[in-house]
N, C-alpha and C. Protein backbone atom coordinates (compact mmCIF):
# COMPACT_ATOMS: atom_id res chain seq x y z
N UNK A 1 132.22 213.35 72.24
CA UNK A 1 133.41 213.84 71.54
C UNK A 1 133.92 212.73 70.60
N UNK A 2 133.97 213.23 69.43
CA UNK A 2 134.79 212.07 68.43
C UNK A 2 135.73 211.80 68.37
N UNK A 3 136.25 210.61 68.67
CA UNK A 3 137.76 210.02 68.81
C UNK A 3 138.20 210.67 67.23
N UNK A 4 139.72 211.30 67.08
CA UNK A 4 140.27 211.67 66.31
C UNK A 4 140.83 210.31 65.60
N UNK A 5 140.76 209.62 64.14
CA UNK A 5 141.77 208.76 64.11
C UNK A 5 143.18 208.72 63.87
N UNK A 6 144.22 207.98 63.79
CA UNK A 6 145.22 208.03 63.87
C UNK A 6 145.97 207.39 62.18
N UNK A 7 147.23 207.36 61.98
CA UNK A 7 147.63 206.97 60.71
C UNK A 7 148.63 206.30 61.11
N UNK A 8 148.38 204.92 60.57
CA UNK A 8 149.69 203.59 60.99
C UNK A 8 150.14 203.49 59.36
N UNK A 9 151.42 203.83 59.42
CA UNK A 9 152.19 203.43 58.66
C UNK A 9 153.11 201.89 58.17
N UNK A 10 152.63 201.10 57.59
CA UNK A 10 152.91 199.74 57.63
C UNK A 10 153.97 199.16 56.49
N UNK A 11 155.20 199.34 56.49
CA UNK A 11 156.65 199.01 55.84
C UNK A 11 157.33 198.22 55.98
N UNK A 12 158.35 197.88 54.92
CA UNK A 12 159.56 197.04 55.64
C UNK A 12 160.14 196.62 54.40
N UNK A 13 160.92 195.37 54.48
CA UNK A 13 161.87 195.24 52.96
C UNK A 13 160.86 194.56 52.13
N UNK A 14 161.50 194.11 50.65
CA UNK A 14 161.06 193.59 50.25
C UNK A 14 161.24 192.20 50.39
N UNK A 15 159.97 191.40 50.76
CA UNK A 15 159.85 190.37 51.03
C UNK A 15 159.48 189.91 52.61
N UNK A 16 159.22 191.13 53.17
CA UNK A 16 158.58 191.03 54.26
C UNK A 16 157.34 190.74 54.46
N UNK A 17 156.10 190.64 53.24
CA UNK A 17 155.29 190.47 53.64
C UNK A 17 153.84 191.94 53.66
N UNK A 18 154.46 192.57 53.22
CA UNK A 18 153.41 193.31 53.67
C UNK A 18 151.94 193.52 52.94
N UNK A 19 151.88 193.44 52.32
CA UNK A 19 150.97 193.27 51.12
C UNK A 19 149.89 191.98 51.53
N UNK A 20 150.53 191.14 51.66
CA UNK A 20 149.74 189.88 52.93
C UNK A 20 149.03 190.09 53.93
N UNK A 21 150.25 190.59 55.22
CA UNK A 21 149.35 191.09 56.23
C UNK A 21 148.40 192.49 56.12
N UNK A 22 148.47 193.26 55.16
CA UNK A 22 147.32 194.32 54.96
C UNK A 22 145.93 193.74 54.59
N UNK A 23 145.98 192.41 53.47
CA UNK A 23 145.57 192.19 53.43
C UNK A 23 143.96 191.18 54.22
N UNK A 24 144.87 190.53 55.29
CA UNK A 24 144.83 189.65 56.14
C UNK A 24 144.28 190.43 57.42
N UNK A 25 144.48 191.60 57.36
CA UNK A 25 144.03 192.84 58.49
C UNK A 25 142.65 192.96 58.32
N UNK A 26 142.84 193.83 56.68
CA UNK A 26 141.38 194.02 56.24
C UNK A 26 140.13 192.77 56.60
N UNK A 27 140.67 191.48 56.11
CA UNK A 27 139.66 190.62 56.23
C UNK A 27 139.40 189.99 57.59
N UNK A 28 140.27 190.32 58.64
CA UNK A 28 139.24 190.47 59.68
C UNK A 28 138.24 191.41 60.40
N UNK A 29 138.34 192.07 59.58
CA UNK A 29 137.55 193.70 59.80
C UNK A 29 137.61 194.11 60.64
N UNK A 30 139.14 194.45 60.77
CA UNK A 30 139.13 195.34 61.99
C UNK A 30 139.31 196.62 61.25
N UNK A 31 138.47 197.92 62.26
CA UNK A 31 137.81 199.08 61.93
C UNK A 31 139.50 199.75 61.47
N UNK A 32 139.47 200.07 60.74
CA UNK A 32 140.49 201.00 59.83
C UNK A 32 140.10 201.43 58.40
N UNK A 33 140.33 202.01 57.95
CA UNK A 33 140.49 202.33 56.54
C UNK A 33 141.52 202.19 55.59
N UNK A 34 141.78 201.72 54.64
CA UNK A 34 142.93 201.74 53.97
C UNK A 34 142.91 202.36 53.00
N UNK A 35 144.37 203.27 52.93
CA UNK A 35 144.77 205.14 52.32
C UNK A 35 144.66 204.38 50.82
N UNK A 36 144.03 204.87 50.06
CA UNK A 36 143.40 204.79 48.93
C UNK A 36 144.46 205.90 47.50
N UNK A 37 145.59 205.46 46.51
CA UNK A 37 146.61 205.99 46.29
C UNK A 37 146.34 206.71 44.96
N UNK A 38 146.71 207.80 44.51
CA UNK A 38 146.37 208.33 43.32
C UNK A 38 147.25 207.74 42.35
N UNK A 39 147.36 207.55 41.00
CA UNK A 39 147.85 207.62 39.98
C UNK A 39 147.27 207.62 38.69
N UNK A 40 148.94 207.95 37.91
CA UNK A 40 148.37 208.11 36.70
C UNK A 40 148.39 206.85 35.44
N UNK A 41 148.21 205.96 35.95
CA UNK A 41 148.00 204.75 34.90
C UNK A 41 146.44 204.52 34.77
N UNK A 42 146.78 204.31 33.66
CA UNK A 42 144.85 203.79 33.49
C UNK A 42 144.13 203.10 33.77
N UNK A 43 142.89 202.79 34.18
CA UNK A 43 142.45 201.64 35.18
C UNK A 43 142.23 200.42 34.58
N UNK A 44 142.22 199.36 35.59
CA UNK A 44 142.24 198.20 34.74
C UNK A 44 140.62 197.39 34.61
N UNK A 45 140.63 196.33 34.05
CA UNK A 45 139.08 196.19 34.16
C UNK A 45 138.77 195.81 35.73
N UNK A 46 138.11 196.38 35.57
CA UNK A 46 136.95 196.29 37.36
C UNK A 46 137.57 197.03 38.43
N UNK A 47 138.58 198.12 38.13
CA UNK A 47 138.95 198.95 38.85
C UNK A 47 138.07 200.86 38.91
N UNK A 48 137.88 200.67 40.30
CA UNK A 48 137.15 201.73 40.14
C UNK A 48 137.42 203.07 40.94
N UNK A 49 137.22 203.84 40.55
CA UNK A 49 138.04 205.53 40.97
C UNK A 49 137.48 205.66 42.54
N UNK A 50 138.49 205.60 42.99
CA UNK A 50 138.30 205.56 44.66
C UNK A 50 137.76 204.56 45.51
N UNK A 51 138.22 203.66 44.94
CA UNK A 51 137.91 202.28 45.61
C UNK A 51 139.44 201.22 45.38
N UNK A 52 139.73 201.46 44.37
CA UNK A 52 140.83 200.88 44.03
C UNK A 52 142.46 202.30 43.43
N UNK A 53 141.84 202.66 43.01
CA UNK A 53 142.78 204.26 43.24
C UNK A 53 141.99 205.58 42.53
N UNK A 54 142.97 206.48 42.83
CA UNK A 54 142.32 207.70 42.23
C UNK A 54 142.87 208.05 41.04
N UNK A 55 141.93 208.29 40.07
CA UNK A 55 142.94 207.99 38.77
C UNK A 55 143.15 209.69 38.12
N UNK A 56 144.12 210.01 37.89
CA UNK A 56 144.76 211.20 37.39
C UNK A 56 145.31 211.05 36.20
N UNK A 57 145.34 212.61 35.71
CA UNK A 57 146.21 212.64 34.49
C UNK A 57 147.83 212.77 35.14
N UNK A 58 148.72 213.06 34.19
CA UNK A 58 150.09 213.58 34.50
C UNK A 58 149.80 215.09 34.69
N UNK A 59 149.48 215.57 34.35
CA UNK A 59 149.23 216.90 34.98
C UNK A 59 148.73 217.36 35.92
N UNK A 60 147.61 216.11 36.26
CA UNK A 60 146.89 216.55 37.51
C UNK A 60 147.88 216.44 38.84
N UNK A 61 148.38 215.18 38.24
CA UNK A 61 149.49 214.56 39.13
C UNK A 61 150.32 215.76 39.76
N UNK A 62 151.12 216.51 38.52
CA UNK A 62 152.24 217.30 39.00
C UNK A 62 151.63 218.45 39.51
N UNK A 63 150.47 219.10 39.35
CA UNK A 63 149.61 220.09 40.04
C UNK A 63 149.50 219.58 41.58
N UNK A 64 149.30 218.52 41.72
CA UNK A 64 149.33 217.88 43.38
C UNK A 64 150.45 218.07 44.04
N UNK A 65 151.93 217.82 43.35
CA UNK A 65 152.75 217.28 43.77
C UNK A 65 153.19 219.55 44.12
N UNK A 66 153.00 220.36 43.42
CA UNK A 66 153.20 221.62 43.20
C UNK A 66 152.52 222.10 44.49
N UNK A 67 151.10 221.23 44.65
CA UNK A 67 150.45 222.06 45.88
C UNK A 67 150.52 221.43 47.13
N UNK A 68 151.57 220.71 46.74
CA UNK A 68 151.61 220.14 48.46
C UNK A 68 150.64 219.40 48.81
N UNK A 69 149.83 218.06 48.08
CA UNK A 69 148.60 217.53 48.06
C UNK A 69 149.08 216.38 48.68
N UNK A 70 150.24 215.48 48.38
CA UNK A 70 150.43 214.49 48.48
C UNK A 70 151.32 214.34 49.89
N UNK A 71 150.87 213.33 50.53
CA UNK A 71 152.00 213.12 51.50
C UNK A 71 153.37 212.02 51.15
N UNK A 72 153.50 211.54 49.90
CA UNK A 72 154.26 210.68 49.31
C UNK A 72 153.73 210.45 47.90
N UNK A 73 155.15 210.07 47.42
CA UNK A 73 155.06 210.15 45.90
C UNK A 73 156.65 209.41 44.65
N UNK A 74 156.28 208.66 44.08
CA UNK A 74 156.87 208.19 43.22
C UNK A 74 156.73 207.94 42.12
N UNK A 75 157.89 207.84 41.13
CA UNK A 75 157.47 207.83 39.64
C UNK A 75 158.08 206.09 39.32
N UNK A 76 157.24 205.02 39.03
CA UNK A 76 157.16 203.55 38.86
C UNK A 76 157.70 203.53 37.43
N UNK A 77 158.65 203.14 36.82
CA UNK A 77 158.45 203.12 35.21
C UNK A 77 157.81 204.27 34.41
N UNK A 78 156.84 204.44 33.85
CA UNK A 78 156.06 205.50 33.16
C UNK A 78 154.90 205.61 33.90
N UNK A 79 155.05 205.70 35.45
CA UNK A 79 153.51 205.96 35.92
C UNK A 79 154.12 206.78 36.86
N UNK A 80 152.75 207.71 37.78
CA UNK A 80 152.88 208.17 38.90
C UNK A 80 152.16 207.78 39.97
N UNK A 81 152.60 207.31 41.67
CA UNK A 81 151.61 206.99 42.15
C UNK A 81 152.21 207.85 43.61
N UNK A 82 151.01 207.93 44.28
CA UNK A 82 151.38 208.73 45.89
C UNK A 82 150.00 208.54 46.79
N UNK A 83 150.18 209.25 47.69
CA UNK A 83 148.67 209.29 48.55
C UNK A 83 148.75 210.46 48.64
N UNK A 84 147.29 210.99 48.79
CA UNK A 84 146.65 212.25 48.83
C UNK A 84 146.73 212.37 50.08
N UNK A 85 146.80 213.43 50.30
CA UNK A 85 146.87 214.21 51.85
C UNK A 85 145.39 213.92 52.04
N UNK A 86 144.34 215.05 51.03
CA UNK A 86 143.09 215.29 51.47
C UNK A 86 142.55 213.64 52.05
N UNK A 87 142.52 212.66 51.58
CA UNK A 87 141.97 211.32 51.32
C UNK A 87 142.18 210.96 53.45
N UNK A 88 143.81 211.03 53.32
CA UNK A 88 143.93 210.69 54.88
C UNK A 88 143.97 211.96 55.61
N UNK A 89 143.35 213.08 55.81
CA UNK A 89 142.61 214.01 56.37
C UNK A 89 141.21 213.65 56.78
N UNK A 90 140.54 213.53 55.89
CA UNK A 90 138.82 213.69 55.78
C UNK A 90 138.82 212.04 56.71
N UNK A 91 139.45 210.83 56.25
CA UNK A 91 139.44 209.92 57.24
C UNK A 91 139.73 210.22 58.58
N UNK A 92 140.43 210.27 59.36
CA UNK A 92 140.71 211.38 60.82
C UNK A 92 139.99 211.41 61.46
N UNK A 93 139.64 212.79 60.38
CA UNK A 93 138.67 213.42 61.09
C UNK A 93 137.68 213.00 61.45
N UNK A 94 137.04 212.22 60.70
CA UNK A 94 136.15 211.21 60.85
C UNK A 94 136.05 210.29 62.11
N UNK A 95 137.01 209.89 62.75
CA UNK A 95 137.74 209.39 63.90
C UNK A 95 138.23 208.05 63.25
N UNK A 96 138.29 207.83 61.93
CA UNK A 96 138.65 206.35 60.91
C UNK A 96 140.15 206.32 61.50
N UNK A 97 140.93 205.39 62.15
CA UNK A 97 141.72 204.84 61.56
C UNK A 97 142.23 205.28 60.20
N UNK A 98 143.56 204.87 59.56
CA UNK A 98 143.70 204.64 58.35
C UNK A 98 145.46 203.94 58.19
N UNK A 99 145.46 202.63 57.50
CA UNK A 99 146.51 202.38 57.05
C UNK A 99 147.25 202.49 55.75
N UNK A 100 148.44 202.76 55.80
CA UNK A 100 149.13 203.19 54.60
C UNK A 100 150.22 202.01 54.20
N UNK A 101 150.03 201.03 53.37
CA UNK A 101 150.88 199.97 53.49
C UNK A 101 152.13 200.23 51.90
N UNK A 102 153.00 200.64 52.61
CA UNK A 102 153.87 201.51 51.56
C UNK A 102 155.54 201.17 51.32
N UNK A 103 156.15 201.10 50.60
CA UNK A 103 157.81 201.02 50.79
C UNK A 103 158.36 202.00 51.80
N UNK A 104 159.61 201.74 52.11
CA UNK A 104 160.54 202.49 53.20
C UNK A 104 160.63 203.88 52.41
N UNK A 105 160.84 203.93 51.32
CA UNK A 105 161.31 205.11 50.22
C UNK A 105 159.66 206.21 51.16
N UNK A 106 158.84 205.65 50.64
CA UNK A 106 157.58 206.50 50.45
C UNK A 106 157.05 207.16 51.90
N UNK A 107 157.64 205.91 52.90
CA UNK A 107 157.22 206.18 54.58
C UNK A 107 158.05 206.95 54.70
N UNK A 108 158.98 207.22 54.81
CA UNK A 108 160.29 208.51 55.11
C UNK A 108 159.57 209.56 54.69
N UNK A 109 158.79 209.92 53.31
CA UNK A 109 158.38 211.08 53.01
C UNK A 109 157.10 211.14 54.00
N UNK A 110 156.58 210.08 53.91
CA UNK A 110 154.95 210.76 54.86
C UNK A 110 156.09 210.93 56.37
N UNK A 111 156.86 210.31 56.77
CA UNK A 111 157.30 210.68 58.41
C UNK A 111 157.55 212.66 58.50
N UNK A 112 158.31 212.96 57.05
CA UNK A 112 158.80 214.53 57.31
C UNK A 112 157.51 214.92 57.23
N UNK A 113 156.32 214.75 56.33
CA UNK A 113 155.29 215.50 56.18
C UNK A 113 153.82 215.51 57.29
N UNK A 114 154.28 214.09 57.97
CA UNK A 114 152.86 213.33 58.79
C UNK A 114 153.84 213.04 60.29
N UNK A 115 154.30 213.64 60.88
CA UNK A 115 155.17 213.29 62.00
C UNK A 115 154.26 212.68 63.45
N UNK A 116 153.19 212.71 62.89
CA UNK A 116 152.21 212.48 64.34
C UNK A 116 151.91 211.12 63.54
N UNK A 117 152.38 210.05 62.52
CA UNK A 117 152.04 209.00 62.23
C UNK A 117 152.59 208.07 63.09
N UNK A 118 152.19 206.57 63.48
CA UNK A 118 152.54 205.78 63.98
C UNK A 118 153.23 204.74 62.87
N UNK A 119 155.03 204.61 62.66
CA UNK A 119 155.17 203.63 61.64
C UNK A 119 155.89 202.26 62.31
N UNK A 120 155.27 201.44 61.60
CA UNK A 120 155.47 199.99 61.67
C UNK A 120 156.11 199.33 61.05
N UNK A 121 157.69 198.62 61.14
CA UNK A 121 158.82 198.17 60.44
C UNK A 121 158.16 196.22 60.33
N UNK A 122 158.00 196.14 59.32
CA UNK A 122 157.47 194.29 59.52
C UNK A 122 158.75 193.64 58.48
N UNK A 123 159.02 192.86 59.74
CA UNK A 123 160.64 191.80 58.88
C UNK A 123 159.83 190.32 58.39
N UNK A 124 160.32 189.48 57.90
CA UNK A 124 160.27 188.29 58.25
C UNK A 124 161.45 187.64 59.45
N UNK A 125 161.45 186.16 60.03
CA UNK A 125 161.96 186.27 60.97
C UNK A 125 163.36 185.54 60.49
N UNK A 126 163.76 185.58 59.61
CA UNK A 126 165.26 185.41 59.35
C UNK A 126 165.78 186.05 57.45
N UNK A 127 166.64 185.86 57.48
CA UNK A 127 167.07 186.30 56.18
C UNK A 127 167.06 185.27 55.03
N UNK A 128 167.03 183.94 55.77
CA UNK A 128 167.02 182.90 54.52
C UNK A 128 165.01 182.61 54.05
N UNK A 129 164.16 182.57 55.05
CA UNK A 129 163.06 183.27 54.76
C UNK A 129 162.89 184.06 53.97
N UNK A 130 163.13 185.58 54.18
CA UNK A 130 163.08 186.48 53.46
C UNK A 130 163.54 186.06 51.92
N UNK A 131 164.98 185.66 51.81
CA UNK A 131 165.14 184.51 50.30
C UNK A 131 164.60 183.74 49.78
N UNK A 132 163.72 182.94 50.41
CA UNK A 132 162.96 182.20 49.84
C UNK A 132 161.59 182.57 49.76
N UNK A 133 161.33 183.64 50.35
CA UNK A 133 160.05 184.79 49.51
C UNK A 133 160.05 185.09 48.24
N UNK A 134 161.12 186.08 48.32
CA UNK A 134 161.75 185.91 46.97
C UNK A 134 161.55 185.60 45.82
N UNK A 135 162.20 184.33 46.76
CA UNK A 135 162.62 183.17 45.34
C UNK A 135 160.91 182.84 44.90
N UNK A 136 160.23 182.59 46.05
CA UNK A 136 158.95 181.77 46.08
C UNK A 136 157.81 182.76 44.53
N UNK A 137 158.47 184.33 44.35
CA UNK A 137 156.90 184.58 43.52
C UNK A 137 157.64 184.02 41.80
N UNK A 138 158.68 183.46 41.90
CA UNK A 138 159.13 182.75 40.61
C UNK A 138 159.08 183.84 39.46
N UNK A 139 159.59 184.79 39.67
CA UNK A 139 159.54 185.71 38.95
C UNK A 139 161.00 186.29 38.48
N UNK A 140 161.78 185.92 39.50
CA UNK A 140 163.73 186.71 40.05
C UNK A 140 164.28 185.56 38.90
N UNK A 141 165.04 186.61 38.35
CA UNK A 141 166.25 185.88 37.48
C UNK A 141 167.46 186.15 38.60
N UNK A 142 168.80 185.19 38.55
CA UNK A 142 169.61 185.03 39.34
C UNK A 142 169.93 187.16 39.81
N UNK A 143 170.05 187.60 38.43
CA UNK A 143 171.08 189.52 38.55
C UNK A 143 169.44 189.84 39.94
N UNK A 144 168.50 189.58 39.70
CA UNK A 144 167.20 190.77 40.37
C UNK A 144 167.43 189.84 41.59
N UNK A 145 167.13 188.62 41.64
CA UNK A 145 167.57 188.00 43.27
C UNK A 145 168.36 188.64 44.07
N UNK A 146 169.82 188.64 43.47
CA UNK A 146 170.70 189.26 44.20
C UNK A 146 170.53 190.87 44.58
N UNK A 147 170.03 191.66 43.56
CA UNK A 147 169.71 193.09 43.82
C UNK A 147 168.56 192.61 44.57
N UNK A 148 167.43 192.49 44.91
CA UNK A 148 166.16 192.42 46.11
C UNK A 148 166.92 192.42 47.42
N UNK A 149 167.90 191.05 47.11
CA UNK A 149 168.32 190.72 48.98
C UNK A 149 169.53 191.85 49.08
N UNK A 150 170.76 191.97 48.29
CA UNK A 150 171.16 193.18 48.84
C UNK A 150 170.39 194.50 49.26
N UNK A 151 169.37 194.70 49.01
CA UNK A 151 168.63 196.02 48.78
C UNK A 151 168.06 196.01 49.92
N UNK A 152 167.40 194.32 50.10
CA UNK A 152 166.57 194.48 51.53
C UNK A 152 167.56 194.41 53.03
N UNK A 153 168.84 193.74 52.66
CA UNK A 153 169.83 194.07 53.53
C UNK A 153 170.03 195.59 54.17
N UNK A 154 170.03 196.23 53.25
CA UNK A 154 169.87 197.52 53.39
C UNK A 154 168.73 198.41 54.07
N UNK A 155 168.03 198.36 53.59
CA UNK A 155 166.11 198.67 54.26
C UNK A 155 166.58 198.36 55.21
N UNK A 156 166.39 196.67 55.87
CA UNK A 156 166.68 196.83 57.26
C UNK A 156 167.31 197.47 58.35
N UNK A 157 168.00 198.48 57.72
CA UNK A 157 168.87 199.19 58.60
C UNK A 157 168.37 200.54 59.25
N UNK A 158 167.20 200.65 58.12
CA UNK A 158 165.94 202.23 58.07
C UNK A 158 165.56 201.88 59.56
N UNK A 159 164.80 200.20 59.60
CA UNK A 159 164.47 200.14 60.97
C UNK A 159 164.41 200.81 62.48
N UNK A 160 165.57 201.40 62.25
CA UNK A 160 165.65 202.39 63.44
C UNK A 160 164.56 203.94 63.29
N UNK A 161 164.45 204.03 62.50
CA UNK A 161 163.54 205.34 62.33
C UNK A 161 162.05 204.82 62.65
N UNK A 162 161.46 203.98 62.70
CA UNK A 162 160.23 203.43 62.64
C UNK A 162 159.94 203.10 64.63
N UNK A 163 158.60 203.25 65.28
CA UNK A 163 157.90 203.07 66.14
C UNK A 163 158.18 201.87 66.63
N UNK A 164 158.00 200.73 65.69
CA UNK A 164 157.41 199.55 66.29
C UNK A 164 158.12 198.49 65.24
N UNK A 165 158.55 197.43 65.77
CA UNK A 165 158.92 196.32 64.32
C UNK A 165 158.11 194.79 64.74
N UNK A 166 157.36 194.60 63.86
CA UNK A 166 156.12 193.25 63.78
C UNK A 166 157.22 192.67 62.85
N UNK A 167 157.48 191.39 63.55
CA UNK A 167 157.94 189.96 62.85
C UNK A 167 157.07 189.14 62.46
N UNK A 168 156.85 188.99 60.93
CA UNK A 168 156.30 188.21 60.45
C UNK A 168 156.65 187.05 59.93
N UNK A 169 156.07 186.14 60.62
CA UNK A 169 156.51 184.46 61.07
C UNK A 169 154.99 183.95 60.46
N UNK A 170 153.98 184.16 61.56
CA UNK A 170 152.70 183.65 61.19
C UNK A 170 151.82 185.05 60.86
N UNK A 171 150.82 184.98 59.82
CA UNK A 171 150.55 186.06 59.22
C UNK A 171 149.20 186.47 60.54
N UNK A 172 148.58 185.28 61.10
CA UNK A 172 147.86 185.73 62.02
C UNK A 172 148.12 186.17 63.42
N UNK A 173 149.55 186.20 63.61
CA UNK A 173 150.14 186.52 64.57
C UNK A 173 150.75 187.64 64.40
N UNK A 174 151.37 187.64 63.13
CA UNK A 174 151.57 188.80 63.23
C UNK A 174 150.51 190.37 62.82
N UNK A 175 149.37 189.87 62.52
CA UNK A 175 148.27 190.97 62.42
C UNK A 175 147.60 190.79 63.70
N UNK A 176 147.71 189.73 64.90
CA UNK A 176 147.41 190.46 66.14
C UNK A 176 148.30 191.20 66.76
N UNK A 177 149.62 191.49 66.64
CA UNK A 177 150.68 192.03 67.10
C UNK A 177 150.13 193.32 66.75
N UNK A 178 150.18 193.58 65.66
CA UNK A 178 149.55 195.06 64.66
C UNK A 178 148.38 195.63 65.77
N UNK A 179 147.42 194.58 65.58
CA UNK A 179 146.00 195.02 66.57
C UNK A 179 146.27 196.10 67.81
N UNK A 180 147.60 194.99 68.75
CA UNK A 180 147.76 195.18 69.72
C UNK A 180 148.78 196.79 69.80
N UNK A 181 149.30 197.23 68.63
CA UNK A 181 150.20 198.56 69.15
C UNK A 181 148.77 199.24 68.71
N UNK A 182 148.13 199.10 67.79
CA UNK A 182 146.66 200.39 67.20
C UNK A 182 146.34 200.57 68.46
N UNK A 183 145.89 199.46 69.37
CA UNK A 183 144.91 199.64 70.69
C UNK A 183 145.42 200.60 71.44
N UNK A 184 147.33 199.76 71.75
CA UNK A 184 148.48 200.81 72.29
C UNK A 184 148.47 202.55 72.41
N UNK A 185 148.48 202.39 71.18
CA UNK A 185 148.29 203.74 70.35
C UNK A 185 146.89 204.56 71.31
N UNK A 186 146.03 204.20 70.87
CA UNK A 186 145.15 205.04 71.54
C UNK A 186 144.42 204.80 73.09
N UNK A 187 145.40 203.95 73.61
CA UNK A 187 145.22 204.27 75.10
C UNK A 187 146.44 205.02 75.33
N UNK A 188 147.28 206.02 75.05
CA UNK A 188 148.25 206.59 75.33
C UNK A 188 147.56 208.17 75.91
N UNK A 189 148.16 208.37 76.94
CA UNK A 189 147.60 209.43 78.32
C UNK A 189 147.06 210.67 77.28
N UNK A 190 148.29 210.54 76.46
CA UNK A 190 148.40 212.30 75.19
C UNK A 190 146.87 212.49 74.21
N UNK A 191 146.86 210.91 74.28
CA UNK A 191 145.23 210.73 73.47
C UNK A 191 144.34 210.88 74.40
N UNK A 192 143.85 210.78 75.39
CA UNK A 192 142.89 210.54 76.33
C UNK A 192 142.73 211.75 77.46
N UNK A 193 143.35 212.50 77.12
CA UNK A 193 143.42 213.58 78.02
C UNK A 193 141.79 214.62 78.19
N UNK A 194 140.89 214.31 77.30
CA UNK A 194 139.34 214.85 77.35
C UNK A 194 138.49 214.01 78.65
N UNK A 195 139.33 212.91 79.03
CA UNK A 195 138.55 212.01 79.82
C UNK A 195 138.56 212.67 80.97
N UNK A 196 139.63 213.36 81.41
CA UNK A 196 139.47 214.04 82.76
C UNK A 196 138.43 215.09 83.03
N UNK A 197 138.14 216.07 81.72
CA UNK A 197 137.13 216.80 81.49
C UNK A 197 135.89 216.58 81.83
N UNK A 198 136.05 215.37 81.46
CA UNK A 198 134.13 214.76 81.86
C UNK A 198 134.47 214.48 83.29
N UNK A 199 135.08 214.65 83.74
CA UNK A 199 134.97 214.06 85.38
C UNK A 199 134.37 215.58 85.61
């Protein structure tokens, strides 16, 4: 019987980190897949259609968004980007794993649409941290500093809607923390219930 896989949802403010530890996941190869996002911007050099995203028109886009394709979705400046339902279906089923490493905005929509997802709130472990993330990609003029940390003040409060919250302190600590709820996850009785069958 094929293990069904499951969908970990991986969020939190800005400046938590997440983009790191997805990264940092992948390269220890642990067995997952990562949800692969449609949009409509044009690709860049060495980007390739379903490996790096799925590339759409604006029309195709809003035809998705009409048929109920997407499990999340936002409009960036003059682009559109979301995840395809079909994409984290056909993984599943497959028994793949799959992670979705996404803003709070975008996880709220997959929670109403994907309620059997597992989501994961990742902080850093203080707030002056989190500021000096920030500060650290040298990019924040004093007005966007202050809007990020008020904003992520805020996010943090979503926290309560989410499964599980990974503090990210050390990035390899905190992607064994991650390891350890996936495993969680599927030793849970609700998953394993075929095992009695074979007895």
């Amino acid at each position: 019987m094929t293990r069904k896989g499951l969908l970990f949802v991986l969020s939190g403010p800005s400046g938590a980190g997440k983009g790191t530890v997805c990264k940092a996941l992948i390269e220890t190869k642990f067995p997952m897949k990562v949800s692969v996002s449609v949009t409509t911007r044009a690709p860049r050099t060495g980007e390739q259609e379903g490996v790096n995203y799925f590339f759409r028109s604006v029309e195709q886009f809003q035809e998705m968004i009409a048929a109920d394709e997407l499990l999340e979705w936002a409009k960036v400046y003059d682009n559109f980007y979301g995840t395809p339902r079909s994409f984290v279906d056909e993984q599943l089923e497959n028994g793949n794993d799959v992670l979705l490493e996404i803003d709070i905005q975008g996880a709220m929509q997959v929670k109403q649409r994907f309620p059997d997802g597992v989501f994961i709130f990742l902080i850093p472990p203080s707030q002056a941290e989190l500021e000096s993330r920030i500060l650290g990609r040298g990019s924040e003029t004093q007005e966007s500093f202050n809007k990020r940390t008020s904003a992520a003040r805020q996010e943090l409060q979503k926290m309560r809607e989410y499964d599980y919250v990974v503090v990210n302190d050390v990035i390899d600590e905190a992607c064994r923390r991650i390891r350890c709820i996936i495993e969680a996850e599927h030793l849970q009785v609700k998953r394993n219930l075929h095992l009695v069958q074979s007895w």
